[in-house]
C-alpha atoms as a PDB file:
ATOM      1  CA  UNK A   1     129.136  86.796 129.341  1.00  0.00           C
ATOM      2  CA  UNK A   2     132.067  89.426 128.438  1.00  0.00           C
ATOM      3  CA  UNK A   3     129.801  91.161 125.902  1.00  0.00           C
ATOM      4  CA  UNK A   4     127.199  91.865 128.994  1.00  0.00           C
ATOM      5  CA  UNK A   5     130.136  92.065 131.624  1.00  0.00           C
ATOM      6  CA  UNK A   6     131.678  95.320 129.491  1.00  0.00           C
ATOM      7  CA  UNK A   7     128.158  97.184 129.438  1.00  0.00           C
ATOM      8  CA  UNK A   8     128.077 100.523 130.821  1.00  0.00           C
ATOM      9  CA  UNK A   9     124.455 100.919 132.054  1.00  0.00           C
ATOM     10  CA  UNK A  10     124.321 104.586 132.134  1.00  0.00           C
ATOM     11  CA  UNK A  11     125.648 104.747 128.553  1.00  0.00           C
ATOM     12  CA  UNK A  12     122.643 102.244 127.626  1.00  0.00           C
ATOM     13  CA  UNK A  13     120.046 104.695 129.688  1.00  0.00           C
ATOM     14  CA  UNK A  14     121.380 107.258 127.825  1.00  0.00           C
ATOM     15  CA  UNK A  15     121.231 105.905 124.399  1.00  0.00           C
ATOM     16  CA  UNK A  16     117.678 104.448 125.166  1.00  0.00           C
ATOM     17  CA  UNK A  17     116.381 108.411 126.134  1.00  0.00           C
ATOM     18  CA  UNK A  18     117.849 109.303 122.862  1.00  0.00           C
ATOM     19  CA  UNK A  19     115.988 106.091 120.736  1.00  0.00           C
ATOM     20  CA  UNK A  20     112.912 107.269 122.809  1.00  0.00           C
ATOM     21  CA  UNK A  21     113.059 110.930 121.861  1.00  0.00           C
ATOM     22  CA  UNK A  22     113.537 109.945 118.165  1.00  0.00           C
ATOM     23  CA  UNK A  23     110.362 108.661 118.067  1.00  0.00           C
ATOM     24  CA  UNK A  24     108.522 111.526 119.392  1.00  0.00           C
ATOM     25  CA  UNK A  25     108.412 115.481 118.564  1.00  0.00           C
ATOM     26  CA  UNK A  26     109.311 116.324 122.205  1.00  0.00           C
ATOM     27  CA  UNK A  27     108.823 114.977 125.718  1.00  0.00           C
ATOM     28  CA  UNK A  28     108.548 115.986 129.242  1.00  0.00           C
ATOM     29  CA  UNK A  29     110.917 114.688 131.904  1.00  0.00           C
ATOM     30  CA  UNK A  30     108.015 112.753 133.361  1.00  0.00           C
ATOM     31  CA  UNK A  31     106.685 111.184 130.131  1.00  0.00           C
ATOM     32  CA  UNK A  32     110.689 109.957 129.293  1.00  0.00           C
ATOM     33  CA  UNK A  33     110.427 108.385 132.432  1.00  0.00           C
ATOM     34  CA  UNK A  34     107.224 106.468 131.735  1.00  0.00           C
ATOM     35  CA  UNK A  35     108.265 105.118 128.360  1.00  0.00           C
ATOM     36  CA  UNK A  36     111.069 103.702 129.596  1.00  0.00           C
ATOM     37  CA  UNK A  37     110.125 102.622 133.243  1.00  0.00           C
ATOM     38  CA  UNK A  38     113.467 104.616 134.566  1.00  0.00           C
ATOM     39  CA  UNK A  39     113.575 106.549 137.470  1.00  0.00           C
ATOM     40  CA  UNK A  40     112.860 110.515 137.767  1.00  0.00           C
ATOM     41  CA  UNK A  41     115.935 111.294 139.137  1.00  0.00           C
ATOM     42  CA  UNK A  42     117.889 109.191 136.608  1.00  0.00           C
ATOM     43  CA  UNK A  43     116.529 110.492 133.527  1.00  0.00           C
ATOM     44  CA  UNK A  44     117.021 114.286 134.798  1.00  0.00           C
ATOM     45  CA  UNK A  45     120.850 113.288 134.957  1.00  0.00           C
ATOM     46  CA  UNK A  46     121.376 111.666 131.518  1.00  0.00           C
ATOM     47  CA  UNK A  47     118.829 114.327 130.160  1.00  0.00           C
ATOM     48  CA  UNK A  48     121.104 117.351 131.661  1.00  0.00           C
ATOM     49  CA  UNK A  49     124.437 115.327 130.401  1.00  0.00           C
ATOM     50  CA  UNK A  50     123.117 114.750 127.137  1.00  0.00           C
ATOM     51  CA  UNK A  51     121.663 118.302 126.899  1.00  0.00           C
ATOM     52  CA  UNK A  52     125.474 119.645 128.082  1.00  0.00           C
ATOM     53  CA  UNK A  53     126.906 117.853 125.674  1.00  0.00           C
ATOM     54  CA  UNK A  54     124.987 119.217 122.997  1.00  0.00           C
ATOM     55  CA  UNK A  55     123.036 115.802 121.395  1.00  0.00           C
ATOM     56  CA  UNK A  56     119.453 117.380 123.403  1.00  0.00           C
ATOM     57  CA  UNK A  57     117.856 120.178 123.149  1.00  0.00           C
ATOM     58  CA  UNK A  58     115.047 122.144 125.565  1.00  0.00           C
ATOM     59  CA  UNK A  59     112.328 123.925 124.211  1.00  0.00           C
ATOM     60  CA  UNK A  60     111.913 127.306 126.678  1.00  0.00           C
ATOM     61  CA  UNK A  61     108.407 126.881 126.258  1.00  0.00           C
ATOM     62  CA  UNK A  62     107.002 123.440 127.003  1.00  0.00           C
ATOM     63  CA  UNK A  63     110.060 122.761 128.661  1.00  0.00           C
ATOM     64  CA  UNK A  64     110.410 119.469 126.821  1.00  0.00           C
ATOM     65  CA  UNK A  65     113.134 117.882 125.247  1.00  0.00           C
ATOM     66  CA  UNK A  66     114.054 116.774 121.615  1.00  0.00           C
ATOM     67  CA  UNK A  67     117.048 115.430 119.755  1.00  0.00           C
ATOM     68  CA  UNK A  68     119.057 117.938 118.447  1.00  0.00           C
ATOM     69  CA  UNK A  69     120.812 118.258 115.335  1.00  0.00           C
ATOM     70  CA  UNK A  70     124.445 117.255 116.065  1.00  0.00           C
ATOM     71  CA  UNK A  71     122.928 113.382 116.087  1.00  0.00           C
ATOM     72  CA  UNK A  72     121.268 114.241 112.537  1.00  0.00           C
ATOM     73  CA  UNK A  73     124.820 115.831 111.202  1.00  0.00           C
ATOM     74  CA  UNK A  74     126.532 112.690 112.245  1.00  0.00           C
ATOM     75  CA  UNK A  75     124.319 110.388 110.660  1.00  0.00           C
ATOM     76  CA  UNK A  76     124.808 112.999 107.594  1.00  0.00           C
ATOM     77  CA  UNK A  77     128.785 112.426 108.170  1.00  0.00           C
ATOM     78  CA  UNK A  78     128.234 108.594 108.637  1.00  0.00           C
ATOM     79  CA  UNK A  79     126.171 108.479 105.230  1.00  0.00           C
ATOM     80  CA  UNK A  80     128.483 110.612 103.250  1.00  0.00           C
ATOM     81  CA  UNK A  81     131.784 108.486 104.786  1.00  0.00           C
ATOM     82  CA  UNK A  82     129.998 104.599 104.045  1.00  0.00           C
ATOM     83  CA  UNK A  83     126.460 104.548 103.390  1.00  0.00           C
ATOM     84  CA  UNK A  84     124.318 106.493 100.880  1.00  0.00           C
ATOM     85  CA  UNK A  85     125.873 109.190  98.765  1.00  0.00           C
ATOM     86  CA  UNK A  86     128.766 106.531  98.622  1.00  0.00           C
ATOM     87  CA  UNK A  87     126.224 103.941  97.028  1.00  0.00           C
ATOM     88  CA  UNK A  88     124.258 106.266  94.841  1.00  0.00           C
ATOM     89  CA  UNK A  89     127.003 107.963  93.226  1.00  0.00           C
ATOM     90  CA  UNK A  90     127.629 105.806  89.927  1.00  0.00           C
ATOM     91  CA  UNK A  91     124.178 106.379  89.266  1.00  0.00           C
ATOM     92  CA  UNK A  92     123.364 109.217  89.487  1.00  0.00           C
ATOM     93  CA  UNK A  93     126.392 110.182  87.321  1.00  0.00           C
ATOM     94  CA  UNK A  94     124.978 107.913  84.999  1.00  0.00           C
ATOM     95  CA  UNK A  95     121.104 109.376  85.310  1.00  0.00           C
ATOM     96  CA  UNK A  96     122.801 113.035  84.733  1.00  0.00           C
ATOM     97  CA  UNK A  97     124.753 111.917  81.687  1.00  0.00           C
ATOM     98  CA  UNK A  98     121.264 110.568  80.243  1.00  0.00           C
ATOM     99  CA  UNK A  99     119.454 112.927  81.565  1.00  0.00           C
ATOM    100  CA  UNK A 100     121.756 116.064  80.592  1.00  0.00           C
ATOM    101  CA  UNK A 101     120.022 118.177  83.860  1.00  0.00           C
ATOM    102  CA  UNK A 102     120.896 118.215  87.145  1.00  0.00           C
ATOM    103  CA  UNK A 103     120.727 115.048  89.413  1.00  0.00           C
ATOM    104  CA  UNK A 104     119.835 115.457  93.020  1.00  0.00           C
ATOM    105  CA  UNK A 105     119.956 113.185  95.969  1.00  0.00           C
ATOM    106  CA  UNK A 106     117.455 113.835  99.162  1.00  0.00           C
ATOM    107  CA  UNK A 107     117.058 112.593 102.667  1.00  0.00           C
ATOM    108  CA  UNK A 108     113.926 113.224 104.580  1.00  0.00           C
ATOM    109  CA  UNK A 109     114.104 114.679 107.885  1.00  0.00           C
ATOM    110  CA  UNK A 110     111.469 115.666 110.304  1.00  0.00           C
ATOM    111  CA  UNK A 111     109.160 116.836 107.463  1.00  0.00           C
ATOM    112  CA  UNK A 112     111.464 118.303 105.407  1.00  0.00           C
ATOM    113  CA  UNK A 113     113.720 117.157 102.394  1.00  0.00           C
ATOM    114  CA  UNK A 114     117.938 117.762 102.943  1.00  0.00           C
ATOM    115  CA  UNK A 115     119.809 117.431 100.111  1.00  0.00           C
ATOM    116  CA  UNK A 116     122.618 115.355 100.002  1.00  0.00           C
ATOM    117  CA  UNK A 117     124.346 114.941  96.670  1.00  0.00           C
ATOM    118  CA  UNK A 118     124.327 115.845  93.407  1.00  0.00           C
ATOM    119  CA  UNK A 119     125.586 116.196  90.016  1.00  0.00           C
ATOM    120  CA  UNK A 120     125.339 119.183  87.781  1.00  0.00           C
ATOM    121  CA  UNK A 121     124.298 119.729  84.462  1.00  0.00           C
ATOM    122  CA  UNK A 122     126.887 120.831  81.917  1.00  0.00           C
ATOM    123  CA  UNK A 123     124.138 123.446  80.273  1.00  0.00           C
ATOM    124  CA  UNK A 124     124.693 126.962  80.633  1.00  0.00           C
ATOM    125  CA  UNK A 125     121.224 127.587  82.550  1.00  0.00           C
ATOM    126  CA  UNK A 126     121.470 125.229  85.439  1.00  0.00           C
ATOM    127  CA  UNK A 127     119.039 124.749  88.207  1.00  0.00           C
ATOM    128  CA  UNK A 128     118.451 122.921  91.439  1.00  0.00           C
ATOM    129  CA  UNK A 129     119.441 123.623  95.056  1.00  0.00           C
ATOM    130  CA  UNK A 130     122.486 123.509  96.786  1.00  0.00           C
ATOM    131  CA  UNK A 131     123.588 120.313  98.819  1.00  0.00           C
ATOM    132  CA  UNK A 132     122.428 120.967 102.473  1.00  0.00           C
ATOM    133  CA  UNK A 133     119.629 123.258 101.748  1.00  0.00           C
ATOM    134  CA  UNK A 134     116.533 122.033 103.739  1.00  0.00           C
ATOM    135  CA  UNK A 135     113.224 122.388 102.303  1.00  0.00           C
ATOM    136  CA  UNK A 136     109.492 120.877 103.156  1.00  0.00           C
ATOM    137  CA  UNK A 137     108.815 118.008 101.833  1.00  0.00           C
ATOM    138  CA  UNK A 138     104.948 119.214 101.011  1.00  0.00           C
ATOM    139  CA  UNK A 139     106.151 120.934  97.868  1.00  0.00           C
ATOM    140  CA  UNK A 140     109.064 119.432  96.405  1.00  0.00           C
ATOM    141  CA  UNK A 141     109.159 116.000  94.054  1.00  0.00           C
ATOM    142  CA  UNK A 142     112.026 114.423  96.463  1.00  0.00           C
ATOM    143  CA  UNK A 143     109.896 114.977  99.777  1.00  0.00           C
ATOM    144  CA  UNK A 144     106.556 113.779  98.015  1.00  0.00           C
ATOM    145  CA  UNK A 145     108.289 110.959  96.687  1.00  0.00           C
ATOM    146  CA  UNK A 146     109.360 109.501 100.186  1.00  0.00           C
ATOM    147  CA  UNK A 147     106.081 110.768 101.863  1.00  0.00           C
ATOM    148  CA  UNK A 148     103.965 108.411  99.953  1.00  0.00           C
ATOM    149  CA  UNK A 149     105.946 105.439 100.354  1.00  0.00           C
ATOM    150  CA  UNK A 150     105.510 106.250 104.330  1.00  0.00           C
ATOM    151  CA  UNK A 151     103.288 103.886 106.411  1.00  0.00           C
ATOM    152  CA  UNK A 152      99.703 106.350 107.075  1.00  0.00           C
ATOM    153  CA  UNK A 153     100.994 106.497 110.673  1.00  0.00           C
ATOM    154  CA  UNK A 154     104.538 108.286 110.150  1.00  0.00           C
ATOM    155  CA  UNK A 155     102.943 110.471 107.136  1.00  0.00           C
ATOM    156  CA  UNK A 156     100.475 111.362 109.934  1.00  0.00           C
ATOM    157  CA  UNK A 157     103.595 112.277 112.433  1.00  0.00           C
ATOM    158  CA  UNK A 158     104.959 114.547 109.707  1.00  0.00           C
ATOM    159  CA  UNK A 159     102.200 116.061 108.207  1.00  0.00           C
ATOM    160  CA  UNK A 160     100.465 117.374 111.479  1.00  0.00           C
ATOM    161  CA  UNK A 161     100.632 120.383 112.040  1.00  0.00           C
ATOM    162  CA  UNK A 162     101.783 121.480 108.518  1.00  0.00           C
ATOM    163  CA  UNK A 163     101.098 125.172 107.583  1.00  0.00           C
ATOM    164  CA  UNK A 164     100.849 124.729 103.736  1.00  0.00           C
ATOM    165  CA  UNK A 165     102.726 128.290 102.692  1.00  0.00           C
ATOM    166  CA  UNK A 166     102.356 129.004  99.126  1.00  0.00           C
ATOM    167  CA  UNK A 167     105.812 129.668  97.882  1.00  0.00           C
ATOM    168  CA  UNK A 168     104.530 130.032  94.459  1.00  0.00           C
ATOM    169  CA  UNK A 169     101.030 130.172  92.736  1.00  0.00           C
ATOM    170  CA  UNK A 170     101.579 126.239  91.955  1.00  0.00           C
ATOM    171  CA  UNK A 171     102.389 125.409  95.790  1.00  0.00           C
ATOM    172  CA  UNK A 172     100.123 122.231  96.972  1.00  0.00           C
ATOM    173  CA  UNK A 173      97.672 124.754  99.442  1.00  0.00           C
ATOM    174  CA  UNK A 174      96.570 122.028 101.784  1.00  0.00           C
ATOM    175  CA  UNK A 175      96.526 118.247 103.247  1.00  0.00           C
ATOM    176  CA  UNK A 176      93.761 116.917 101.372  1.00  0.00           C
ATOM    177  CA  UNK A 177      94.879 117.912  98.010  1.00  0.00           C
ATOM    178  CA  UNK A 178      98.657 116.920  99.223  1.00  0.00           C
ATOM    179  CA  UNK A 179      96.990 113.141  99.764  1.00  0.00           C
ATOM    180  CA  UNK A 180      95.543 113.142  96.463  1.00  0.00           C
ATOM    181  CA  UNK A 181      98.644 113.613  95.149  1.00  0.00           C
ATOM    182  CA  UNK A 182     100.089 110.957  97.206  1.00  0.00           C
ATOM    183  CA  UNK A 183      97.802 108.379  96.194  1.00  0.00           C
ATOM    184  CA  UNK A 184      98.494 109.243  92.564  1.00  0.00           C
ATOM    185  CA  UNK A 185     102.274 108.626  93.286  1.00  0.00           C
ATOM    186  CA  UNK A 186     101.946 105.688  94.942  1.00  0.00           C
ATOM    187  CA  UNK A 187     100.067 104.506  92.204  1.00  0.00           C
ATOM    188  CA  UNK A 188     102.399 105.400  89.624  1.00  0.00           C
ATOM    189  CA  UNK A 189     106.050 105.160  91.608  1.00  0.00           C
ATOM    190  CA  UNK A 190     107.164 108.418  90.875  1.00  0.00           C
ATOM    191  CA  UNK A 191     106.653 112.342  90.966  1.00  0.00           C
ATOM    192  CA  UNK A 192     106.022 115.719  88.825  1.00  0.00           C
ATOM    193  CA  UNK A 193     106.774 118.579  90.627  1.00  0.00           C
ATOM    194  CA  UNK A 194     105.042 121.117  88.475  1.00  0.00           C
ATOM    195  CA  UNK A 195     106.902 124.545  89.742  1.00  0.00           C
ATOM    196  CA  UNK A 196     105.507 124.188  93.183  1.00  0.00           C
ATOM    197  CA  UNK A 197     108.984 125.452  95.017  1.00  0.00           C
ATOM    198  CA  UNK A 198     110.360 127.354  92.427  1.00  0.00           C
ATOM    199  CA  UNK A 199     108.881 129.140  89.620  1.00  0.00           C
ATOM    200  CA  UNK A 200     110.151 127.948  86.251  1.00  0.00           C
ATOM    201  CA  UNK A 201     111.628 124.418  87.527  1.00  0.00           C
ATOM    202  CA  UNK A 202     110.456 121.191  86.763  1.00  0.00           C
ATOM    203  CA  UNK A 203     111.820 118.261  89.144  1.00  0.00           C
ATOM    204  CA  UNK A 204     110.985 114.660  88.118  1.00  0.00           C
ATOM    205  CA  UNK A 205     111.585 112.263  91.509  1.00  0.00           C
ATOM    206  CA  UNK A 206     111.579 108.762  92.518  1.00  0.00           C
ATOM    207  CA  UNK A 207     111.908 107.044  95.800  1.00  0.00           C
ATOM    208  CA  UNK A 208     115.112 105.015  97.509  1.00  0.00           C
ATOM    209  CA  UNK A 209     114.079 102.530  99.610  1.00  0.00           C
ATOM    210  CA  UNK A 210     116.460 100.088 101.685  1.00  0.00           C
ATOM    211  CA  UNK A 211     116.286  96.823 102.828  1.00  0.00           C
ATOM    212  CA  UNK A 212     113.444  96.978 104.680  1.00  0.00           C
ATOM    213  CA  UNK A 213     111.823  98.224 101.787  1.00  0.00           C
ATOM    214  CA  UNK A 214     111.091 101.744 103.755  1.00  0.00           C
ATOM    215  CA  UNK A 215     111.787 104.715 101.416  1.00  0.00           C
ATOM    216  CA  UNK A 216     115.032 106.613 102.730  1.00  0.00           C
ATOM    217  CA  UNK A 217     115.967 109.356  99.987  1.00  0.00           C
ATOM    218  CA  UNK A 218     114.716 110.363  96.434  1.00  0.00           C
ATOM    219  CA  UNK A 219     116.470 110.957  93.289  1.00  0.00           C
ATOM    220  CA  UNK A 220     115.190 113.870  90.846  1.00  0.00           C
ATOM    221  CA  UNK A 221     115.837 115.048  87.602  1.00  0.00           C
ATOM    222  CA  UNK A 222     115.665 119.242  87.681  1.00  0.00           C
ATOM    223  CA  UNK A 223     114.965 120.615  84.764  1.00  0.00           C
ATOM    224  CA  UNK A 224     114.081 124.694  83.872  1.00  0.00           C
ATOM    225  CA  UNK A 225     110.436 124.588  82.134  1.00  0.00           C
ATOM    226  CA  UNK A 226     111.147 125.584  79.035  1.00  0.00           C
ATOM    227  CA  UNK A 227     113.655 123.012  78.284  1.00  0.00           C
ATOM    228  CA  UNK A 228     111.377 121.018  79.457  1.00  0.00           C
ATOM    229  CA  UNK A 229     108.830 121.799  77.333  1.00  0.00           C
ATOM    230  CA  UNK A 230     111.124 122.054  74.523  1.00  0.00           C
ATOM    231  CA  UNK A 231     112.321 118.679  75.135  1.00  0.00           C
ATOM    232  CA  UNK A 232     110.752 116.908  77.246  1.00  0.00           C
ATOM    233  CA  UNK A 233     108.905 114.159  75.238  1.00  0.00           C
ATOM    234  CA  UNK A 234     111.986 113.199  73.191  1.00  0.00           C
ATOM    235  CA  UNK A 235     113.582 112.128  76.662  1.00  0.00           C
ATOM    236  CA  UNK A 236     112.503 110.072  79.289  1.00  0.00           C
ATOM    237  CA  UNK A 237     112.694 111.550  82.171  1.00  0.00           C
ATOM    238  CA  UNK A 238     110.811 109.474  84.162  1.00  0.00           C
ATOM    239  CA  UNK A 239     112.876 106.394  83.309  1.00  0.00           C
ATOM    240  CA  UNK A 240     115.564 108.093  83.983  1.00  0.00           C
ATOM    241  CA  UNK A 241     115.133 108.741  87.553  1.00  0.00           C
ATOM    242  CA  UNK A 242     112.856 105.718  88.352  1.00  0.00           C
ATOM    243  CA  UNK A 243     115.861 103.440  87.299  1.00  0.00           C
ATOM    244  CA  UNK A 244     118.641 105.214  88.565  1.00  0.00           C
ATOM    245  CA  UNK A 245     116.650 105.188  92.209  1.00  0.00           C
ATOM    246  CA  UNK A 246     115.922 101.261  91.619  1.00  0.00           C
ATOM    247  CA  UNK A 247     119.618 100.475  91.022  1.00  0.00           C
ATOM    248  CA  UNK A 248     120.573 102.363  94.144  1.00  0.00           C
ATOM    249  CA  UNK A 249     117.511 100.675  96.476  1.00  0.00           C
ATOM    250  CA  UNK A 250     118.981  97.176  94.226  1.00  0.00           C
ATOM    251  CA  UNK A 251     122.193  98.149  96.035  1.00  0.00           C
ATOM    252  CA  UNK A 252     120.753  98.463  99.567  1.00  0.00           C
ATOM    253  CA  UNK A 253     118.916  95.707  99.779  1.00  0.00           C
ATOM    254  CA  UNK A 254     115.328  96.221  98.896  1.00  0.00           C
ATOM    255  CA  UNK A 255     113.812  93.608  97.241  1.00  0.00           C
ATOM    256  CA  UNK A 256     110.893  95.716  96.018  1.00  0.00           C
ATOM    257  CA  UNK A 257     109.528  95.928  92.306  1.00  0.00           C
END
């Protein structure tokens, strides 16, 4: 009775457009309203409060509204502070010291891959991308290893829309021959990213997934291609970052093989 007695309703409207808009690319005033059975007025209120204090955003062309990145950076804050990176850092220190290449940690957002952590390798020639840089997921092993793992209809969400730009001659050109490669990770529970973002890197990825058995993140191995070639069949690679992102779902919850 205290619990329901200490409710703010307009606080629970207002968290219930933002669970709403989280689901969807953008909405209309109107189609808010529907979802949620709420009154016009009301949701052009919360919308406007929530848009003043920065956690909405308009687009000046439809109109519509979206969730903007502040709630995405605080989630990134929350992660970093208990959640995540805090849980996956023993191992991918671990996967880098087998590995001897660079270790990176990814998130998926809204079609692309952010990454969150990672650990360096001690060789002179290092590659990999800086913590925070946002790429598509279409074309890297960390976004391809979440996107398969993704029920058809939230791969569809993603996916829609895509323009498949060719950021080198090894880029994945288009959604049919992106599937394939799905299917093909699925099957085998990791992924190869042959040079498709950047020329000369190899990234070797496998997918987090959380108690809900969902897939939440990615861990890769980066290696440059000629190390890779050099070396690649006297270490396991694959292992490597297939075990290090089953310890970390182990940690999470998932139950899943």
């Amino acid at each position: 009775m205290e619990e329901r007695s200490n409710r703010v309703k307009s606080i629970e409207k207002a968290m219930n457009i933002i669970e709403v808009l989280d689901n969807e690319s953008e909405l209309s005033l109107g189609e808010i309203s529907e979802r949620l059975a709420m009154d016009k007025g009301t949701v052009h209120r919360l919308v406007a409060t929530l848009k003043y204090c920065g956690y909405v955003d308009q687009n000046l062309e439809t109109k519509k509204y979206s969730n903007s990145l502040k709630l995405f950076e605080m989630g990134n804050r929350v992660v970093e502070k208990k959640g995540l990176r805090k849980v996956a850092e023993p191992f991918i220190k671990e996967a880098a010291a087998l590995a001897g290449e660079t270790i990176n940690l990814g998130v998926q957002h809204e079609g692309n891959i952010i990454y969150i952590d990672k650990i360096e390798t001690s060789e002179t020639i290092k590659v990999g991308l800086n913590i925070g840089r946002r790429i598509p997921s279409y074309c890297t092993g960390l976004g391809k290893a979440i996107l398969a793992f993704l029920s058809p209809e939230r791969r569809e969400e993603l996916l829609s829309g895509v323009e498949f730009y060719p950021y080198t001659p090894h880029t994945v050109r288009d959604r049919e021959s992106l599937e394939r490669q799905l299917a093909m990770i699925r099957e085998q529970g990791y992924c190869i990213d042959d040079q498709e973002y950047v020329d000369g890197l190899i990234c070797i990825a496998a997918p987090v997934f959380d108690h809900n058995n969902d897939p939440i993140a990615a861990v890769s191995v980066s290696i440059p291609k000629y190390r890779y070639d050099a070396i690649g069949k006297k270490i396991d690679y694959i292992s490597i970052a297939k075990n290090a992102a089953g310890k970390i779902s182990g940690e999470l919850g998932s139950r899943r093989k």
